[in-house]
N, C-alpha and C. Protein backbone atom coordinates (compact mmCIF):
# COMPACT_ATOMS: atom_id res chain seq x y z
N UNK A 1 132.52 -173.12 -50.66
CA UNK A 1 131.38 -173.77 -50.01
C UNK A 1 131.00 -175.04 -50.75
N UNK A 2 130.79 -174.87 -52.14
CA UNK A 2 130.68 -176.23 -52.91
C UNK A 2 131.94 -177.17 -52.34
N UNK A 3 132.79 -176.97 -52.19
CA UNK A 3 133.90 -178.40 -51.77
C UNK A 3 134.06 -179.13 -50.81
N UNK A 4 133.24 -177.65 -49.93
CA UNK A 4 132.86 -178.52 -48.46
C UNK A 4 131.97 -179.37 -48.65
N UNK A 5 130.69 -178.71 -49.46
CA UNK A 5 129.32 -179.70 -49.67
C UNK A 5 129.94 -181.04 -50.21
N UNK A 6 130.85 -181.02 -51.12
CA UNK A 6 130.95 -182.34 -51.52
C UNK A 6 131.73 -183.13 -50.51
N UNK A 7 132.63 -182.59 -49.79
CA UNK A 7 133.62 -183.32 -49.03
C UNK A 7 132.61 -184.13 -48.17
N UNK A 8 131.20 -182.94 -47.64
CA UNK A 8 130.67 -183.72 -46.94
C UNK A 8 129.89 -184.80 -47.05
N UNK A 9 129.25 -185.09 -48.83
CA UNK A 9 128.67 -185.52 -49.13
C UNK A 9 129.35 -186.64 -49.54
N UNK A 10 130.63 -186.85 -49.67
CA UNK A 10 131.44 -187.96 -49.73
C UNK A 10 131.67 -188.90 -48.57
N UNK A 11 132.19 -188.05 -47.50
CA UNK A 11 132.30 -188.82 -46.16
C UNK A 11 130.80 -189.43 -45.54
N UNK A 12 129.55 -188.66 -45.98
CA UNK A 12 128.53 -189.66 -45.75
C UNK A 12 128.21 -190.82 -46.63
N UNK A 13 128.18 -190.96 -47.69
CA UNK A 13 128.39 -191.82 -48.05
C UNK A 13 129.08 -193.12 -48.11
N UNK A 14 130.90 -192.70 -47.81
CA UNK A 14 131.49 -193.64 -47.29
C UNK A 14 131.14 -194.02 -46.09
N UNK A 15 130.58 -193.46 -44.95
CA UNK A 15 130.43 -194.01 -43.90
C UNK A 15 129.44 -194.82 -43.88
N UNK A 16 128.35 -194.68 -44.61
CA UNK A 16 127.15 -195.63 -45.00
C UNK A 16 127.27 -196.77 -45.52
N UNK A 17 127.88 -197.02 -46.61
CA UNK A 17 129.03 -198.09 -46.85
C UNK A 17 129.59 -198.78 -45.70
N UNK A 18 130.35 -198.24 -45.18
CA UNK A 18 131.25 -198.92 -44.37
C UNK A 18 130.42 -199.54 -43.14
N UNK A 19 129.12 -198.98 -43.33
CA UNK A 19 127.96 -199.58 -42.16
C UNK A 19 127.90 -200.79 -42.28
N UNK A 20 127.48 -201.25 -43.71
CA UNK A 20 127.19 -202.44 -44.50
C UNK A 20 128.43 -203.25 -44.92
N UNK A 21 129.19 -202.89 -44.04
CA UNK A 21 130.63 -204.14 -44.49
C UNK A 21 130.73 -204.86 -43.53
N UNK A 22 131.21 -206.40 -43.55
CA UNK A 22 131.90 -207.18 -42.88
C UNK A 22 132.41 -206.68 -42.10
N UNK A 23 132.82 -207.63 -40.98
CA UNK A 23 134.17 -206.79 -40.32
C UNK A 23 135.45 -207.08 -41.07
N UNK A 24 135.35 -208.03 -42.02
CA UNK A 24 136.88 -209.03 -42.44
C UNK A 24 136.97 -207.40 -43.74
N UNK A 25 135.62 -206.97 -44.15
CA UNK A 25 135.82 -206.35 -45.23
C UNK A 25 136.09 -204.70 -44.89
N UNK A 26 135.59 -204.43 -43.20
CA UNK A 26 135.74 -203.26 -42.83
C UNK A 26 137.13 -202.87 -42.52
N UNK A 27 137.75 -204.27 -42.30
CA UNK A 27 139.33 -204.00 -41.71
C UNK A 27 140.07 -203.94 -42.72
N UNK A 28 139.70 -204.15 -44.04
CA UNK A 28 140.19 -203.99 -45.42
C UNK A 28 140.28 -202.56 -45.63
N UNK A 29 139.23 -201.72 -45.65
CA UNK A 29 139.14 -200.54 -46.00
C UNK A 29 139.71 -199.77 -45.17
N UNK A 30 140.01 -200.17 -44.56
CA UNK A 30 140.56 -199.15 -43.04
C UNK A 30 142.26 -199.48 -43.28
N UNK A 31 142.16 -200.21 -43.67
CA UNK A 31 143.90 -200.94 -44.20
C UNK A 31 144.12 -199.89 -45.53
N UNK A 32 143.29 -199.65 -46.42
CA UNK A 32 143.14 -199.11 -47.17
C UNK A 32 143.31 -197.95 -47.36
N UNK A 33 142.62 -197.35 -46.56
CA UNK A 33 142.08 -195.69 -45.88
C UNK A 33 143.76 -195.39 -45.43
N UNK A 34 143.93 -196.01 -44.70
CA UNK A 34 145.18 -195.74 -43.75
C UNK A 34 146.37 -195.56 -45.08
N UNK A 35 146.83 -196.65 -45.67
CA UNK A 35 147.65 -196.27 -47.15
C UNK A 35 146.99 -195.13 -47.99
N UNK A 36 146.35 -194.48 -48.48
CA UNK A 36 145.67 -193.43 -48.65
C UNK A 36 145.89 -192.41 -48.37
N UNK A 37 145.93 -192.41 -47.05
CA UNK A 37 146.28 -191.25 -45.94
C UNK A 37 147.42 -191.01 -45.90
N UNK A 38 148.39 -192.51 -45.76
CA UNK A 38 149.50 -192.00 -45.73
C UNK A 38 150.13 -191.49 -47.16
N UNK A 39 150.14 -192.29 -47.95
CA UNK A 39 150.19 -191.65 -49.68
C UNK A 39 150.31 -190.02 -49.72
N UNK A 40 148.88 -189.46 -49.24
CA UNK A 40 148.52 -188.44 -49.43
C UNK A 40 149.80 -187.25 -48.75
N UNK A 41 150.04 -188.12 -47.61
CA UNK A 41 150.62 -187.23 -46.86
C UNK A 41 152.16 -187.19 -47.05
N UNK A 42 152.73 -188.66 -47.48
CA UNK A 42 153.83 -188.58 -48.47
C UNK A 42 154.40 -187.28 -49.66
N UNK A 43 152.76 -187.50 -50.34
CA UNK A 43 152.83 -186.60 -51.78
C UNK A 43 153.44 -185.01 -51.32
N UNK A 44 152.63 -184.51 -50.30
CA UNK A 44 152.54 -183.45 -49.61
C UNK A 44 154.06 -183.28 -49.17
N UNK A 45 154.40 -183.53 -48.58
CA UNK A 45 155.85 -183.64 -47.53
C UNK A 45 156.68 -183.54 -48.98
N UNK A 46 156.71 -184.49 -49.83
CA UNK A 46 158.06 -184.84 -50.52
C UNK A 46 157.75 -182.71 -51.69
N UNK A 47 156.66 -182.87 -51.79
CA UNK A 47 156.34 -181.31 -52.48
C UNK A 47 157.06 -180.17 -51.54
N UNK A 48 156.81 -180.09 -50.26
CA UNK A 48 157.40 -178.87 -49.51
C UNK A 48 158.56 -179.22 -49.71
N UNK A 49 159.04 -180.49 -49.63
CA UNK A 49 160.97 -180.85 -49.41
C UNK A 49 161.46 -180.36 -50.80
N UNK A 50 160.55 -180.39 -51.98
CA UNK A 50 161.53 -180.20 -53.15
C UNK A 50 161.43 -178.61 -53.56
N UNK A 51 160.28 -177.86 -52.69
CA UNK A 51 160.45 -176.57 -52.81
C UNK A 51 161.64 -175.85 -52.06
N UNK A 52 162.27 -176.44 -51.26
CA UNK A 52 163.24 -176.07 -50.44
C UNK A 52 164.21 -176.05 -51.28
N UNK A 53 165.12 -175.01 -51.57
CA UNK A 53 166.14 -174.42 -52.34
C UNK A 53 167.61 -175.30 -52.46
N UNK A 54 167.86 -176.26 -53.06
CA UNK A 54 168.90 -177.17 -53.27
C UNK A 54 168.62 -177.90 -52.32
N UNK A 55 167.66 -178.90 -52.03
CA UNK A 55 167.30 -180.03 -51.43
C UNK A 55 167.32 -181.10 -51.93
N UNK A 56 167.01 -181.14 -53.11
CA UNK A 56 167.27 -182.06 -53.22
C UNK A 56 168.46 -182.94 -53.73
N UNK A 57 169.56 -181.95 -54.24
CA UNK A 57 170.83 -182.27 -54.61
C UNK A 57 171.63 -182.76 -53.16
N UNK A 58 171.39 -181.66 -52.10
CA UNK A 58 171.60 -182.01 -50.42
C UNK A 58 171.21 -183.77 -50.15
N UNK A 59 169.76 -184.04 -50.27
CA UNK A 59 169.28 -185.61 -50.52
C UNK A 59 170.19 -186.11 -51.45
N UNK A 60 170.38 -186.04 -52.11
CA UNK A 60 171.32 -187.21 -52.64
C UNK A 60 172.76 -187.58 -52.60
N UNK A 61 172.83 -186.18 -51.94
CA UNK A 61 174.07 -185.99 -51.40
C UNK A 61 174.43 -187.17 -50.06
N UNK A 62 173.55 -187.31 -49.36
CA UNK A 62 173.53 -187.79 -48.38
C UNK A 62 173.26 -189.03 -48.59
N UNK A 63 172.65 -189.89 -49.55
CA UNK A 63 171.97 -190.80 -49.87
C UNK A 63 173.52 -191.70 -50.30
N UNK A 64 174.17 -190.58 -51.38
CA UNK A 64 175.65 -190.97 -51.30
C UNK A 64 176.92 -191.55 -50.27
N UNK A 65 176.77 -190.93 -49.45
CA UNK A 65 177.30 -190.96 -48.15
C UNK A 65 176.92 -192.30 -47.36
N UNK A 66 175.35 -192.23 -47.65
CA UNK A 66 175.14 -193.12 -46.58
C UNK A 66 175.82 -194.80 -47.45
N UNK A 67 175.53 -194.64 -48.56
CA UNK A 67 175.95 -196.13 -49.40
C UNK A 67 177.59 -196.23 -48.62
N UNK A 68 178.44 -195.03 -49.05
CA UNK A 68 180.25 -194.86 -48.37
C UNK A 68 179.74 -196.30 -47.48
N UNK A 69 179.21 -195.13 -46.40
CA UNK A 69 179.07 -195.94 -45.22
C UNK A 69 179.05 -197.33 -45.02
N UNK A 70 177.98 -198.00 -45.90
CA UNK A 70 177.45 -199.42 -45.57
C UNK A 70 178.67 -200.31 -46.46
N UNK A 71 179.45 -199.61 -47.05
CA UNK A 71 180.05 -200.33 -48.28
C UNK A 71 181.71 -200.42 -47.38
N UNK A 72 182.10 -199.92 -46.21
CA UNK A 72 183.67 -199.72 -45.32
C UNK A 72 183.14 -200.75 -44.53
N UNK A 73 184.62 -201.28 -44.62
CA UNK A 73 184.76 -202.68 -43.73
C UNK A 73 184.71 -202.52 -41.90
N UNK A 74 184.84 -201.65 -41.76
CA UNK A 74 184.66 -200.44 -40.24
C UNK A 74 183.25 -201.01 -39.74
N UNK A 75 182.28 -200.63 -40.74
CA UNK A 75 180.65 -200.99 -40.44
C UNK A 75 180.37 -202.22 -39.78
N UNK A 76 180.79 -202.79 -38.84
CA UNK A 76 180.48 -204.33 -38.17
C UNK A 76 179.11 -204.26 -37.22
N UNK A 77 178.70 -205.18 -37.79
CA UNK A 77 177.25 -205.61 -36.89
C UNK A 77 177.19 -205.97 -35.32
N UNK A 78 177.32 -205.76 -34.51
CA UNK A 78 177.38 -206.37 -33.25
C UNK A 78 176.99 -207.32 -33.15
N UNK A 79 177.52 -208.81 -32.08
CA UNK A 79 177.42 -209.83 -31.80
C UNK A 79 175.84 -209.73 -30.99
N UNK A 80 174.98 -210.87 -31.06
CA UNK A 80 174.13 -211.45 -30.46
C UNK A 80 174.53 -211.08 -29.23
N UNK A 81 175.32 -211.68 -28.51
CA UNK A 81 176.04 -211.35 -27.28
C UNK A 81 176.18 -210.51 -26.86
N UNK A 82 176.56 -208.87 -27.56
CA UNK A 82 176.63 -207.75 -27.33
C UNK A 82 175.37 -207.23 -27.08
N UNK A 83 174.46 -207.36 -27.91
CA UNK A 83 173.32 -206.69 -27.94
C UNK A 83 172.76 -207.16 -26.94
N UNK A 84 172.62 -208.22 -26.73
CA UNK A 84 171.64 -208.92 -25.61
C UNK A 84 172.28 -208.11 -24.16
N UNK A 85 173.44 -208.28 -24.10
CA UNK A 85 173.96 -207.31 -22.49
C UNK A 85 173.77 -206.03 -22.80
N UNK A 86 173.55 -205.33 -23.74
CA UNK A 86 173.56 -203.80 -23.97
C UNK A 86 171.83 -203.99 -23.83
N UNK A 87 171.13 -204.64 -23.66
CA UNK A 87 169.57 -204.39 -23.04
C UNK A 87 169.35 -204.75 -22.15
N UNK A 88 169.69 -205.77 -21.61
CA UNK A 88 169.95 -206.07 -20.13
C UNK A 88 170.31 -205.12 -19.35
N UNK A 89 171.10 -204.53 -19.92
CA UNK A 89 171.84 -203.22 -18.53
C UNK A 89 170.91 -201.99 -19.13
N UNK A 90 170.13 -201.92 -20.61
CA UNK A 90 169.94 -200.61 -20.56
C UNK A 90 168.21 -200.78 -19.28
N UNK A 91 167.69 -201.95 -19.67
CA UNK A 91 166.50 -202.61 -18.73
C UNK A 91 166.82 -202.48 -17.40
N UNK A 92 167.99 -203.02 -16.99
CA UNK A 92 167.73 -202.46 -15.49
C UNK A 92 168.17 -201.12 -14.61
N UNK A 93 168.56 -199.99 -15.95
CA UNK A 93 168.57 -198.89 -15.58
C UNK A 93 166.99 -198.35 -15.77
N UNK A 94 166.52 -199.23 -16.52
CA UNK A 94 165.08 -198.17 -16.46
C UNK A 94 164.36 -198.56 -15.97
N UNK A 95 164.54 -200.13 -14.96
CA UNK A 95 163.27 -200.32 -13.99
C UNK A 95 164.14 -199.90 -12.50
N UNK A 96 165.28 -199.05 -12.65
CA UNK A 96 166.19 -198.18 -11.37
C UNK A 96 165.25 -196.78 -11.53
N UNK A 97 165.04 -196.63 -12.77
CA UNK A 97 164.15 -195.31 -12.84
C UNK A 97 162.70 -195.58 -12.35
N UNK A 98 161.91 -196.26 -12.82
CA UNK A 98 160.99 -196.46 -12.22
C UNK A 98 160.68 -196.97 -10.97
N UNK A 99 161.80 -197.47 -10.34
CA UNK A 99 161.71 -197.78 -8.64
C UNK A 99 161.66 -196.09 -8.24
N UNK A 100 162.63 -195.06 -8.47
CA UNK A 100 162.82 -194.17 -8.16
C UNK A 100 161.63 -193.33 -8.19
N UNK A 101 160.81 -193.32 -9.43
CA UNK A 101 159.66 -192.66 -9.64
C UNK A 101 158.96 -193.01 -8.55
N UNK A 102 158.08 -194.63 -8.22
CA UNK A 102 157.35 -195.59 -7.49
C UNK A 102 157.53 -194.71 -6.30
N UNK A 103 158.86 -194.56 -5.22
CA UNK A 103 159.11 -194.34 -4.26
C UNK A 103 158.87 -192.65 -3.91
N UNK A 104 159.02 -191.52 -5.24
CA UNK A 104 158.89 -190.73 -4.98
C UNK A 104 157.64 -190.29 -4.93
């Protein structure tokens, strides 16, 4: 019960604060908040992944692999040219889908 009291007594506070900010300075903290959050949720994730039973030798295993990969002369980038017709055609299959939807 005390951790709630404080949790709650924290988030009022920050929000009182954040009453009295700029907007240039509110979009700071919220830029802020957001890295924070995600941090937090990083920390979390990478903890369950390393409790997982040879995971992380598996990760580097793969991390290995992936270098193979980028380092074989096989790996070619597609042309400007390519890419540009490979969205073109994938675009007008998906406004063929959405005519189809429209009509149905």
């Amino acid at each position: 019960m005390a951790t709630e009291q404080k949790h709650s007594n924290y988030l009022s506070e920050a929000e009182s604060r954040l009453h009295q900010l700029s907007i240039e300075k509110l979009r700071v903290a919220v830029v802020f908040l957001a890295y924070l959050q995600e941090t937090e949720e990083n920390e979390v994730t990478e903890k369950l992944l390393l409790n997982i039973p040879s995971f992380a030798e598996y990760f580097r295993e793969i991390e290995q692999n992936e270098d193979k990969l980028e380092n074989t002369a096989s790996n070619q980038i597609a042309s400007d040219e390519e890419v540009w017709q490979t969205y073109l055609a994938s675009k007008q299959k998906w406004q063929e889908v959405y005519r189809r939807l429209a009509d149905s």
